[in-house]
N, C-alpha and C. Protein backbone atom coordinates (compact mmCIF):
# COMPACT_ATOMS: atom_id res chain seq x y z
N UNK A 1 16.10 -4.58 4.15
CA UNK A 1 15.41 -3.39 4.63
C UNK A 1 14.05 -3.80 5.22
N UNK A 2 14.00 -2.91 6.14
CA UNK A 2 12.75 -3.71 7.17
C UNK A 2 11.17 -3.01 6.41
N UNK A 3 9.77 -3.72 6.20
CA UNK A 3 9.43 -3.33 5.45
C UNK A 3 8.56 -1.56 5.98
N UNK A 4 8.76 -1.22 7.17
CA UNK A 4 8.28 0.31 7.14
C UNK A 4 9.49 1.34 6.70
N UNK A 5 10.50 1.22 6.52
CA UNK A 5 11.50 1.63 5.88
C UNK A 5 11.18 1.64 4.30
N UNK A 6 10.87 0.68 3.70
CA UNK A 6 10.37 0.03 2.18
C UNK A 6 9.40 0.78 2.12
N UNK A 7 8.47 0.66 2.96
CA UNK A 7 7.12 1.66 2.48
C UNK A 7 7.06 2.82 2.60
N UNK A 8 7.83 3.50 3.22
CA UNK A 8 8.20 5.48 3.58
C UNK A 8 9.06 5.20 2.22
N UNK A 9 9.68 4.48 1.40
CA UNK A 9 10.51 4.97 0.30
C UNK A 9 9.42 5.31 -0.56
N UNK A 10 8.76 3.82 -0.82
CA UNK A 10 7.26 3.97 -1.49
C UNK A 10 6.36 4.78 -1.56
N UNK A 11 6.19 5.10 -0.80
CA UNK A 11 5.17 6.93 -0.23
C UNK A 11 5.98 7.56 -0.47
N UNK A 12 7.23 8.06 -0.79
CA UNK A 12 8.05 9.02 -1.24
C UNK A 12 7.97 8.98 -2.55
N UNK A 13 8.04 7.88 -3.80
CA UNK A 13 7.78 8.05 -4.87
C UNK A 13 6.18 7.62 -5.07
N UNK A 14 5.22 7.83 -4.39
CA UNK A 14 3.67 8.20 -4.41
C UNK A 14 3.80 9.88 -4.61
N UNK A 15 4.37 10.38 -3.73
CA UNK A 15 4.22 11.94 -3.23
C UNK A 15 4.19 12.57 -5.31
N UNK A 16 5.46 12.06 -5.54
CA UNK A 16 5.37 12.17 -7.08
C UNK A 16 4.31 12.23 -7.74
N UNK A 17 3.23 11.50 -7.84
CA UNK A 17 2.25 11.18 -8.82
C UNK A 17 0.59 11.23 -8.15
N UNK A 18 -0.27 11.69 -6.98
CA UNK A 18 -0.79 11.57 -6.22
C UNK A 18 -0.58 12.64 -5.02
N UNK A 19 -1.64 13.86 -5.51
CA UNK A 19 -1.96 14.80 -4.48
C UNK A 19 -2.17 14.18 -3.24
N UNK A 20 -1.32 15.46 -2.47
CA UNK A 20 -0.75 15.48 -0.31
C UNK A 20 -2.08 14.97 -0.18
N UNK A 21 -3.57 15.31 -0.40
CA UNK A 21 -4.71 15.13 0.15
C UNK A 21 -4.91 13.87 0.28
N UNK A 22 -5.17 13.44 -1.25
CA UNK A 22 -5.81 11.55 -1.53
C UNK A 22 -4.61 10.95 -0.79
N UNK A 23 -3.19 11.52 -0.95
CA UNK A 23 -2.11 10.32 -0.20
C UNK A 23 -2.26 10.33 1.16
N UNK A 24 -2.67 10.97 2.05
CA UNK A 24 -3.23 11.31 2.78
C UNK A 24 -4.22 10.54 3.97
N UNK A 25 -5.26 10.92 3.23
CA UNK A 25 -6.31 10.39 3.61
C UNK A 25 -6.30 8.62 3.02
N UNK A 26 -5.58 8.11 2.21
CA UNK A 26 -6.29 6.61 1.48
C UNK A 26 -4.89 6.21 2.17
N UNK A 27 -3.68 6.56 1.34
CA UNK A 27 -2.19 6.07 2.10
C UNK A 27 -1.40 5.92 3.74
N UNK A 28 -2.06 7.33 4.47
CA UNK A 28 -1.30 7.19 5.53
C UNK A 28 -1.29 6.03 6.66
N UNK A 29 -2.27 5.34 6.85
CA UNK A 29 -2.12 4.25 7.47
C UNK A 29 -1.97 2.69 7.09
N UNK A 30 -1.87 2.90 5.75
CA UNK A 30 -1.44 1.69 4.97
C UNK A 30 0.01 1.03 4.97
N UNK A 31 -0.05 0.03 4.90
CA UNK A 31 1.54 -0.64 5.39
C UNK A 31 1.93 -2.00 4.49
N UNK A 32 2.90 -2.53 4.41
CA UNK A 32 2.99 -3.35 3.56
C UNK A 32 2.64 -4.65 4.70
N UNK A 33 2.19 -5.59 4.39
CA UNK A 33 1.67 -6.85 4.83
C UNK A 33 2.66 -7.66 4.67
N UNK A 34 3.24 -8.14 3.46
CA UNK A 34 4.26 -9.50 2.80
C UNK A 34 5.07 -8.53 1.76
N UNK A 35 5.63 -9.41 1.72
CA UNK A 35 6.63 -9.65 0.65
C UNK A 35 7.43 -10.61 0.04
N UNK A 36 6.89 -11.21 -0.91
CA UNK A 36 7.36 -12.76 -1.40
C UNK A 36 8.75 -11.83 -2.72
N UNK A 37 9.14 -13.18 -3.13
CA UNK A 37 9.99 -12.69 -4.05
C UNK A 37 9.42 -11.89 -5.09
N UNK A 38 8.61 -12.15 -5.71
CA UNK A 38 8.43 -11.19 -6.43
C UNK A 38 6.54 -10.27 -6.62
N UNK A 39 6.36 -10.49 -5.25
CA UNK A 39 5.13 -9.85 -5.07
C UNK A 39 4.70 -9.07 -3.42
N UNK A 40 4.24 -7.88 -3.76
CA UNK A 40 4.06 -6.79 -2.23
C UNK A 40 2.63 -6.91 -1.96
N UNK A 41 2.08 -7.83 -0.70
CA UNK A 41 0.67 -7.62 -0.50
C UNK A 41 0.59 -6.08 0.66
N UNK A 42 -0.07 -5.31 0.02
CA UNK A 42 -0.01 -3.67 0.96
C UNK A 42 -1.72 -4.07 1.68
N UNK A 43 -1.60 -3.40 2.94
CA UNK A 43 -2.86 -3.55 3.87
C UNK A 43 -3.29 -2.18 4.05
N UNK A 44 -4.41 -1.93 3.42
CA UNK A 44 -5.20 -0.76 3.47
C UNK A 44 -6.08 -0.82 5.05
N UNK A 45 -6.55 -0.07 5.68
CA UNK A 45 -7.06 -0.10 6.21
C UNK A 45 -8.44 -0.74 6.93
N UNK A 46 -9.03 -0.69 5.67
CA UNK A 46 -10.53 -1.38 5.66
C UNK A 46 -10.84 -1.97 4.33
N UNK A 47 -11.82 -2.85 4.22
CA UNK A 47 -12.19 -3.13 2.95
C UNK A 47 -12.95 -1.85 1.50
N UNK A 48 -13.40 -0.91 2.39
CA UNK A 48 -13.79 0.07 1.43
C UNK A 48 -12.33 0.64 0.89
N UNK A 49 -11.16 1.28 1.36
CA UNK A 49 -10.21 1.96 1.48
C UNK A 49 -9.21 0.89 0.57
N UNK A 50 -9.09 -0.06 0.68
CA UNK A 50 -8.48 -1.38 -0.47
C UNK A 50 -9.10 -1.39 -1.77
N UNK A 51 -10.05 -1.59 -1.82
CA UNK A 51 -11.18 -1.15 -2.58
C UNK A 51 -10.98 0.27 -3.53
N UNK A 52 -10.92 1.32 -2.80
CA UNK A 52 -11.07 2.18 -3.15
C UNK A 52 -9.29 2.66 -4.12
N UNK A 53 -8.16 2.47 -3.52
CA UNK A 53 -7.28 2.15 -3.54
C UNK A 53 -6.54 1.38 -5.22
N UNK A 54 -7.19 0.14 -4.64
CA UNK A 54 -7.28 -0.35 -6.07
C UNK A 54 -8.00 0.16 -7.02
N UNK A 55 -8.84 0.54 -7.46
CA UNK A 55 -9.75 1.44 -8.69
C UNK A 55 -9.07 2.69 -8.83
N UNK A 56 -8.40 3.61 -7.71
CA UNK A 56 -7.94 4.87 -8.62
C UNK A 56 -6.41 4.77 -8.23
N UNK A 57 -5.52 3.60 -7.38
CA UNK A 57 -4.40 4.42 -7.32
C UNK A 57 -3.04 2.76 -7.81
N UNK A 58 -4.16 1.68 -8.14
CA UNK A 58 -3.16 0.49 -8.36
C UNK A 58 -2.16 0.50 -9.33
N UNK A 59 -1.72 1.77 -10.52
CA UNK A 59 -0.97 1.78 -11.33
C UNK A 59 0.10 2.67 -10.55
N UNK A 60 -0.09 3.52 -10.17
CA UNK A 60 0.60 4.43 -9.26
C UNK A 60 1.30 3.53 -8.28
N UNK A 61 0.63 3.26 -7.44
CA UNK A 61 1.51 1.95 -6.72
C UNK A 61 2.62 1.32 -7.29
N UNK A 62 1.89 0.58 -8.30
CA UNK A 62 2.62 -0.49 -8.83
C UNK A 62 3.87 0.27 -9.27
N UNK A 63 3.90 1.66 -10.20
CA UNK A 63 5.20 2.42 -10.52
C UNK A 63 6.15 2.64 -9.44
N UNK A 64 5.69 3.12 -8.16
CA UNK A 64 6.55 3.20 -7.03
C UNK A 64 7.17 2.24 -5.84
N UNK A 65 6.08 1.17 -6.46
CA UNK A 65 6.65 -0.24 -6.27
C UNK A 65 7.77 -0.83 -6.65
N UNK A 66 7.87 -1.03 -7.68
CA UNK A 66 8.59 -1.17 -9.28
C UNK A 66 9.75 -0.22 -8.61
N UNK A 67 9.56 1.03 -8.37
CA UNK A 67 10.80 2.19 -8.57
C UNK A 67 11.83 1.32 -7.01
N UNK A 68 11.46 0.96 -6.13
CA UNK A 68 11.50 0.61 -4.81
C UNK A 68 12.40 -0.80 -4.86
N UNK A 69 11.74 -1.46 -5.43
CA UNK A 69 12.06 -2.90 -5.50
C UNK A 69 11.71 -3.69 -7.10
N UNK A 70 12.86 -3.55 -7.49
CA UNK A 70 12.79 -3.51 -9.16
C UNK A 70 12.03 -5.19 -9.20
N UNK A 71 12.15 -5.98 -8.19
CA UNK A 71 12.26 -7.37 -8.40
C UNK A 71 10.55 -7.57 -7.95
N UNK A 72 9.85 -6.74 -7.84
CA UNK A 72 8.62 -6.66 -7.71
C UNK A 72 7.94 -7.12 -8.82
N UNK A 73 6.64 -7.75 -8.95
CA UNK A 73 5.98 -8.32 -10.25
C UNK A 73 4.79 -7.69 -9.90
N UNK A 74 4.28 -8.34 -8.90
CA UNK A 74 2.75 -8.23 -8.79
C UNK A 74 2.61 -7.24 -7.11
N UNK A 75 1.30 -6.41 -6.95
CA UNK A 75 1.82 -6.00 -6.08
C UNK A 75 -0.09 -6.31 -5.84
N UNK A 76 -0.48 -6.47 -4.56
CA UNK A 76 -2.09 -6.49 -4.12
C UNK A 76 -2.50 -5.62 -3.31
N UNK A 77 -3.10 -4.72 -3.32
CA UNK A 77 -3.98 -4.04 -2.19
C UNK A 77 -5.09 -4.97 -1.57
N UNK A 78 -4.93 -4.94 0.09
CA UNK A 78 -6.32 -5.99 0.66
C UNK A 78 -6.03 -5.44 1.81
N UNK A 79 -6.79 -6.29 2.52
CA UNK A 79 -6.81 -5.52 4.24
C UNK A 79 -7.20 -6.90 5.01
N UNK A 80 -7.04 -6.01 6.66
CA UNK A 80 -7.27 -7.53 7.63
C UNK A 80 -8.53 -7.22 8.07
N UNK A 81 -9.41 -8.61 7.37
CA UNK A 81 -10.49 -8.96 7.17
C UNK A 81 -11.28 -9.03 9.25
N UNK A 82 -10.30 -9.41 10.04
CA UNK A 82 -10.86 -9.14 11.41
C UNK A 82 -10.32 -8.19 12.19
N UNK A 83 -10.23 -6.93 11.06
CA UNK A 83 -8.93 -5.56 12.38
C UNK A 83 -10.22 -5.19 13.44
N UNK A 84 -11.50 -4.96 12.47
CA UNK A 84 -12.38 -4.72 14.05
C UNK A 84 -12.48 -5.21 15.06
N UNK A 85 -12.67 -6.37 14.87
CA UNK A 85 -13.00 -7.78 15.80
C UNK A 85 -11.90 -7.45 16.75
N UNK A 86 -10.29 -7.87 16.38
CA UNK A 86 -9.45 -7.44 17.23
C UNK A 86 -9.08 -6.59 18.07
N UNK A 87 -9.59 -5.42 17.67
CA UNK A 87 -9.47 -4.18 18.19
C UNK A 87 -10.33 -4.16 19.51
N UNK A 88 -11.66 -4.59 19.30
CA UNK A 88 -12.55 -4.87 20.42
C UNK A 88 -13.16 -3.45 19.93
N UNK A 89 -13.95 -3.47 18.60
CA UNK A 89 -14.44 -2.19 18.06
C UNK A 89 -15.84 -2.60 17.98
């Protein structure tokens, strides 16, 4: 399964546990980065939003992670450290 397929399942068991608003605003442009055998690096947007991410929503994740891909262990919230740069922002 290709991983934006993987992550709309994932945001489907978020919707569960995590008000439309916060999923919203912190989740909707977040995407999964990797996927090793048994670990999901997810790309938040920015470093505040990874950040932010991790402190109120990394257990939540990790459950709908887990629900998604049982073979999941570890899962990381981070972001790309030059999306501005690239962008030409």
């Amino acid at each position: 399964m290709e991983n934006d397929a993987l992550w709309q399942e994932v945001m489907e068991e978020l919707k569960l546990s995590i008000e439309p608003n916060a999923l919203k605003t912190w989740f909707k442009h977040a995407r999964i980065h990797r996927i090793d055998k048994s670990e999901m690096v997810i790309y938040a947007t920015n470093e505040f939003a990874a950040d932010w991410m991790r402190k109120h929503f990394l257990q939540d994740v990790k459950s709908a992670v887990k629900k998604v891909l049982p073979t999941i262990d570890k899962v990381k919230i981070s972001y790309e450290e030059n999306s501005q740069e690239q962008k030409g922002v």
